[in-house]
Protein backbone atom coordinates (compact mmCIF):
# COMPACT_ATOMS: atom_id res chain seq x y z
CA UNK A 1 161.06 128.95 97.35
CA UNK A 2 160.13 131.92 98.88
CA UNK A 3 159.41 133.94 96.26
CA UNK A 4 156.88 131.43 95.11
CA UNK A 5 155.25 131.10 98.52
CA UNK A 6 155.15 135.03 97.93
CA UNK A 7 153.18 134.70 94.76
CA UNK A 8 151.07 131.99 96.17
CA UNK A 9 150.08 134.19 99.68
CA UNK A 10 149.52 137.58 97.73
CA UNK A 11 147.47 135.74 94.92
CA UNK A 12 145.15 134.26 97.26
CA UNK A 13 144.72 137.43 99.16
CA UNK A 14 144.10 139.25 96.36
CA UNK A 15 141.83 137.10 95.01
CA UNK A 16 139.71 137.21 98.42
CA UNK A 17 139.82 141.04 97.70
CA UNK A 18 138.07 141.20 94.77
CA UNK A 19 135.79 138.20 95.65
CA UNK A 20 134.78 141.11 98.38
CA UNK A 21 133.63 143.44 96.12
CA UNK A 22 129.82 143.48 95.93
CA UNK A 23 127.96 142.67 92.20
CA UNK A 24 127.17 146.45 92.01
CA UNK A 25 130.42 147.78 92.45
CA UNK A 26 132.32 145.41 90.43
CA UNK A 27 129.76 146.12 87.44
CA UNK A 28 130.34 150.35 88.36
CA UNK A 29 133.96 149.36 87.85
CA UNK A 30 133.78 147.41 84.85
CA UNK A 31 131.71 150.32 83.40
CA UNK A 32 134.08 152.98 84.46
CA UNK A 33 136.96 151.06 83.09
CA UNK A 34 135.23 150.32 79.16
CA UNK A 35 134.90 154.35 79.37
CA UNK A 36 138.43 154.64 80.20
CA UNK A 37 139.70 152.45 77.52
CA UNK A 38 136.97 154.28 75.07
CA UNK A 39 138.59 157.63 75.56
CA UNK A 40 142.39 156.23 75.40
CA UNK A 41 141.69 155.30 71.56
CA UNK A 42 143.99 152.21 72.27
CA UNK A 43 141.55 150.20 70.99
CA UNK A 44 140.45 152.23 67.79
CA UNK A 45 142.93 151.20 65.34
CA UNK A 46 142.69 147.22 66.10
CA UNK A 47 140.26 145.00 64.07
CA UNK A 48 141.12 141.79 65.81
CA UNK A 49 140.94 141.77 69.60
CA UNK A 50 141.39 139.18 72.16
CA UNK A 51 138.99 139.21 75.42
CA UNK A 52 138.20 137.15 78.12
CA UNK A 53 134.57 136.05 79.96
CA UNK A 54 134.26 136.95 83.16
CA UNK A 55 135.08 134.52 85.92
CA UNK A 56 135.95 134.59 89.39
CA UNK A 57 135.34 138.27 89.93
CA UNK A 58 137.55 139.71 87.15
CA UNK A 59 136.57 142.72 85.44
CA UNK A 60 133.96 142.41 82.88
CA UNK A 61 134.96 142.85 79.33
CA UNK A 62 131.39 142.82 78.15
CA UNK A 63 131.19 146.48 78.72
CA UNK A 64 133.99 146.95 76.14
CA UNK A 65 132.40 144.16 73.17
CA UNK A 66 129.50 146.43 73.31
CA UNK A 67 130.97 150.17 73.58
CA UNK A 68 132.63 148.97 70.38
CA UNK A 69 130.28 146.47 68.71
CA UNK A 70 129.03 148.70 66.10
CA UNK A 71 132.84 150.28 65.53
CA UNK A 72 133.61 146.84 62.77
CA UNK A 73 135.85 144.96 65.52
CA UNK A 74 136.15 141.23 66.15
CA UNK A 75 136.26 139.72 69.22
CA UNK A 76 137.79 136.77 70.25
CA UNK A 77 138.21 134.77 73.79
CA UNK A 78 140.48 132.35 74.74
CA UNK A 79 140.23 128.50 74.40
CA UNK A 80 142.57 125.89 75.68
CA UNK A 81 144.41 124.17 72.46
CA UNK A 82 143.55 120.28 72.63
CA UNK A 83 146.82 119.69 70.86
CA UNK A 84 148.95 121.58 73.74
CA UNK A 85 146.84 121.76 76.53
CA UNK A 86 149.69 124.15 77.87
CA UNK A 87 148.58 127.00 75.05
CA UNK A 88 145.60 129.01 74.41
CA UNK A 89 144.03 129.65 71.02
CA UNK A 90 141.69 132.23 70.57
CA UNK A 91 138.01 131.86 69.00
CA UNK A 92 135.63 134.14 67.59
CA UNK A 93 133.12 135.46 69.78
CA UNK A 94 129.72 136.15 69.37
CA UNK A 95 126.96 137.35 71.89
CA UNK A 96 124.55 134.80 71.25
CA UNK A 97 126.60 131.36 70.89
CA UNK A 98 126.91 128.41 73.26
CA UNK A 99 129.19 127.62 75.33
CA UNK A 100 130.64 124.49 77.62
CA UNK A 101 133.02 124.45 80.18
CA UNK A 102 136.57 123.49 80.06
CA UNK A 103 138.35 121.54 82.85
CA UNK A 104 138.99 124.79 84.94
CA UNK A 105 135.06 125.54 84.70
CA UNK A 106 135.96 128.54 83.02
CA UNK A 107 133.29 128.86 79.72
CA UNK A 108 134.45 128.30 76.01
CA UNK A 109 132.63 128.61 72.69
CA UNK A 110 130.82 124.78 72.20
CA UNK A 111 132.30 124.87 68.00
CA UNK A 112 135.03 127.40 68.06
CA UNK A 113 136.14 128.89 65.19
CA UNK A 114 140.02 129.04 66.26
CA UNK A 115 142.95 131.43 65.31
CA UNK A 116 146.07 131.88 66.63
CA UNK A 117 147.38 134.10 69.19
CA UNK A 118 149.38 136.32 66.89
CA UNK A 119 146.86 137.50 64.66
CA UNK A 120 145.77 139.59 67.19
CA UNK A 121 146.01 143.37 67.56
CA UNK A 122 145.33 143.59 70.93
CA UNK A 123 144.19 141.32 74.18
CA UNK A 124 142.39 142.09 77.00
CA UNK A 125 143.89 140.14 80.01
CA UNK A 126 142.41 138.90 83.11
CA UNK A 127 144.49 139.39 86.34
CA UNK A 128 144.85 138.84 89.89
CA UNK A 129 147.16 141.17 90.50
CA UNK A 130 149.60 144.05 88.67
CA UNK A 131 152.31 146.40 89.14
CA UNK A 132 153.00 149.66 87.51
CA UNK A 133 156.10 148.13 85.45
CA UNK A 134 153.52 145.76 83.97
CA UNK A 135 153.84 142.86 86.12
CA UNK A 136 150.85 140.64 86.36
CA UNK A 137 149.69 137.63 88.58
CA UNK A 138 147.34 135.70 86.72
CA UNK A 139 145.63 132.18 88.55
CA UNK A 140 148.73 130.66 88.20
CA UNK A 141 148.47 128.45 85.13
CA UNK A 142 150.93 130.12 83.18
CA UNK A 143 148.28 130.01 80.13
CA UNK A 144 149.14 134.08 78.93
CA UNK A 145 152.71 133.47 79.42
CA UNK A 146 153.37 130.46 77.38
CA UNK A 147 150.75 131.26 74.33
CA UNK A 148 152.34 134.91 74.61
CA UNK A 149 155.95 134.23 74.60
CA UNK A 150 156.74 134.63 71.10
CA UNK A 151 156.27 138.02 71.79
CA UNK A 152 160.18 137.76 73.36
CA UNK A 153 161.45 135.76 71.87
CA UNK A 154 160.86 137.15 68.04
CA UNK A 155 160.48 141.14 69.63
CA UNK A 156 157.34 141.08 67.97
CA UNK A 157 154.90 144.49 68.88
CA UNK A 158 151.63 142.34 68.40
CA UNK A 159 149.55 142.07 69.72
CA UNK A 160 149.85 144.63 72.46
CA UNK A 161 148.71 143.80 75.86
CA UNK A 162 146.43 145.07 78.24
CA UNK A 163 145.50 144.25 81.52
CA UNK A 164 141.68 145.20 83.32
CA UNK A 165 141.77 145.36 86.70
CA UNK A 166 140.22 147.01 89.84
CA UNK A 167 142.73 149.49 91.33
CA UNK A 168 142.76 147.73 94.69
CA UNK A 169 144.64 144.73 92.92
CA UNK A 170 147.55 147.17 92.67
CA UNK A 171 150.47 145.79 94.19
CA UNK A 172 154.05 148.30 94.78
CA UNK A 173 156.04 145.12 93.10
CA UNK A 174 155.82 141.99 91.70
CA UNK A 175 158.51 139.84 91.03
CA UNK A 176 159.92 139.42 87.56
CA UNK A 177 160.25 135.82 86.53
CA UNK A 178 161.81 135.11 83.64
CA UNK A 179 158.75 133.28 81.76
CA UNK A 180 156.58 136.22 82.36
CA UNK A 181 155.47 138.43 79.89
CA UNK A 182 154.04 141.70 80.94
CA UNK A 183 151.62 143.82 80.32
CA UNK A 184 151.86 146.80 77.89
CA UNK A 185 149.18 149.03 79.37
CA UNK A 186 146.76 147.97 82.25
CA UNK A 187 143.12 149.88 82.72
CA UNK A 188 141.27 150.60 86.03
CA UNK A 189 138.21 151.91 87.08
CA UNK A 190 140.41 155.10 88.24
CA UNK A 191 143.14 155.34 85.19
CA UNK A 192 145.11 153.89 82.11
CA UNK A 193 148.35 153.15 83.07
CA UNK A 194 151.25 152.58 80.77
CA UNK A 195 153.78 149.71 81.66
CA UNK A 196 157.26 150.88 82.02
CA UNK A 197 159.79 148.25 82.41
CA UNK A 198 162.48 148.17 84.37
């Protein structure tokens, strides 16, 4: 029970710290990591790639959708599957469509055009927090672990994953649950680091 209390305490604070950041330097940061990930060619070879919109704070991915816009890449973000409201399928994204939002008032596409998680090359992840083995705290709905578990269970290599954060959600070490699924590669402001697992 402690550990969880853990996660709880250190998610909250860390959500408070990037709530702190002003509008100007989270925007600095989001620009600074988009060149980063630009210059690490991680994303040149993927077609297909999984984002996020920007909520509570989180690093802004729509630095990224336009360094690359004109490269022949889809985008896609995340919508909860109605059939298992535990899952997340992913829907085409497009600058100008509408959107609603879903029960956690995070936004959605209004007519989706779904696909599933594994025909994705690549996905952009939000986080709260990370660790340098690739150990993320997300907002504590499990969403990324469950929809990305096959990649376990079946030792599949796609789609690779890749976590944008601000370096002062660093944390020295998050615990290892055994439903988590981390993070291949995770991009600051400051640097792209690689996972590497314990």
């Amino acid at each position: 029970m402690r550990q969880q209390v853990n996660i709880k305490l250190t998610r909250q604070n860390l959500r408070n710290r990037r709530k702190n950041l002003s509008s100007q330097e989270r925007a600095r940061a989001s620009l600074k990591i988009s060149k980063n990930l630009l210059q690490s060619n991680l994303l040149s070879t993927s077609a297909a790639i999984g984002i996020y919109l920007q909520n509570d704070g989180e690093a802004d991915p729509e630095c990224i959708v336009k360094n690359y816009s004109a490269k022949k890449k889809s985008f896609y973000v995340p919508v909860i599957n109605k059939d298992d409201s535990k899952l997340l399928l992913f829907s085409k994204y497009e600058h100008k469509m509408q959107f609603k939002k879903n029960k956690y008032g995070i936004r959605e596409p209004e007519n989706p055009t779904l696909i599933d998680a594994n025909f994705l090359d690549v996905v952009l992840m939000p986080l709260v927090g990370f660790d340098r083995t690739g150990n993320r705290i997300g907002m504590g709905g499990g969403f990324y672990d469950r929809t990305f578990q096959f990649l376990s269970e079946r030792k599949k290599i796609k789609p690779l994953l890749i976590g944008l954060a601000y370096s002062i959600q660093e944390v020295a070490n998050i615990p290892n649950r055994p439903w988590d699924i981390p993070l291949n590669f995770i991009a600051t402001e400051n640097e792209i680091i690689c996972a590497k697992q314990k």
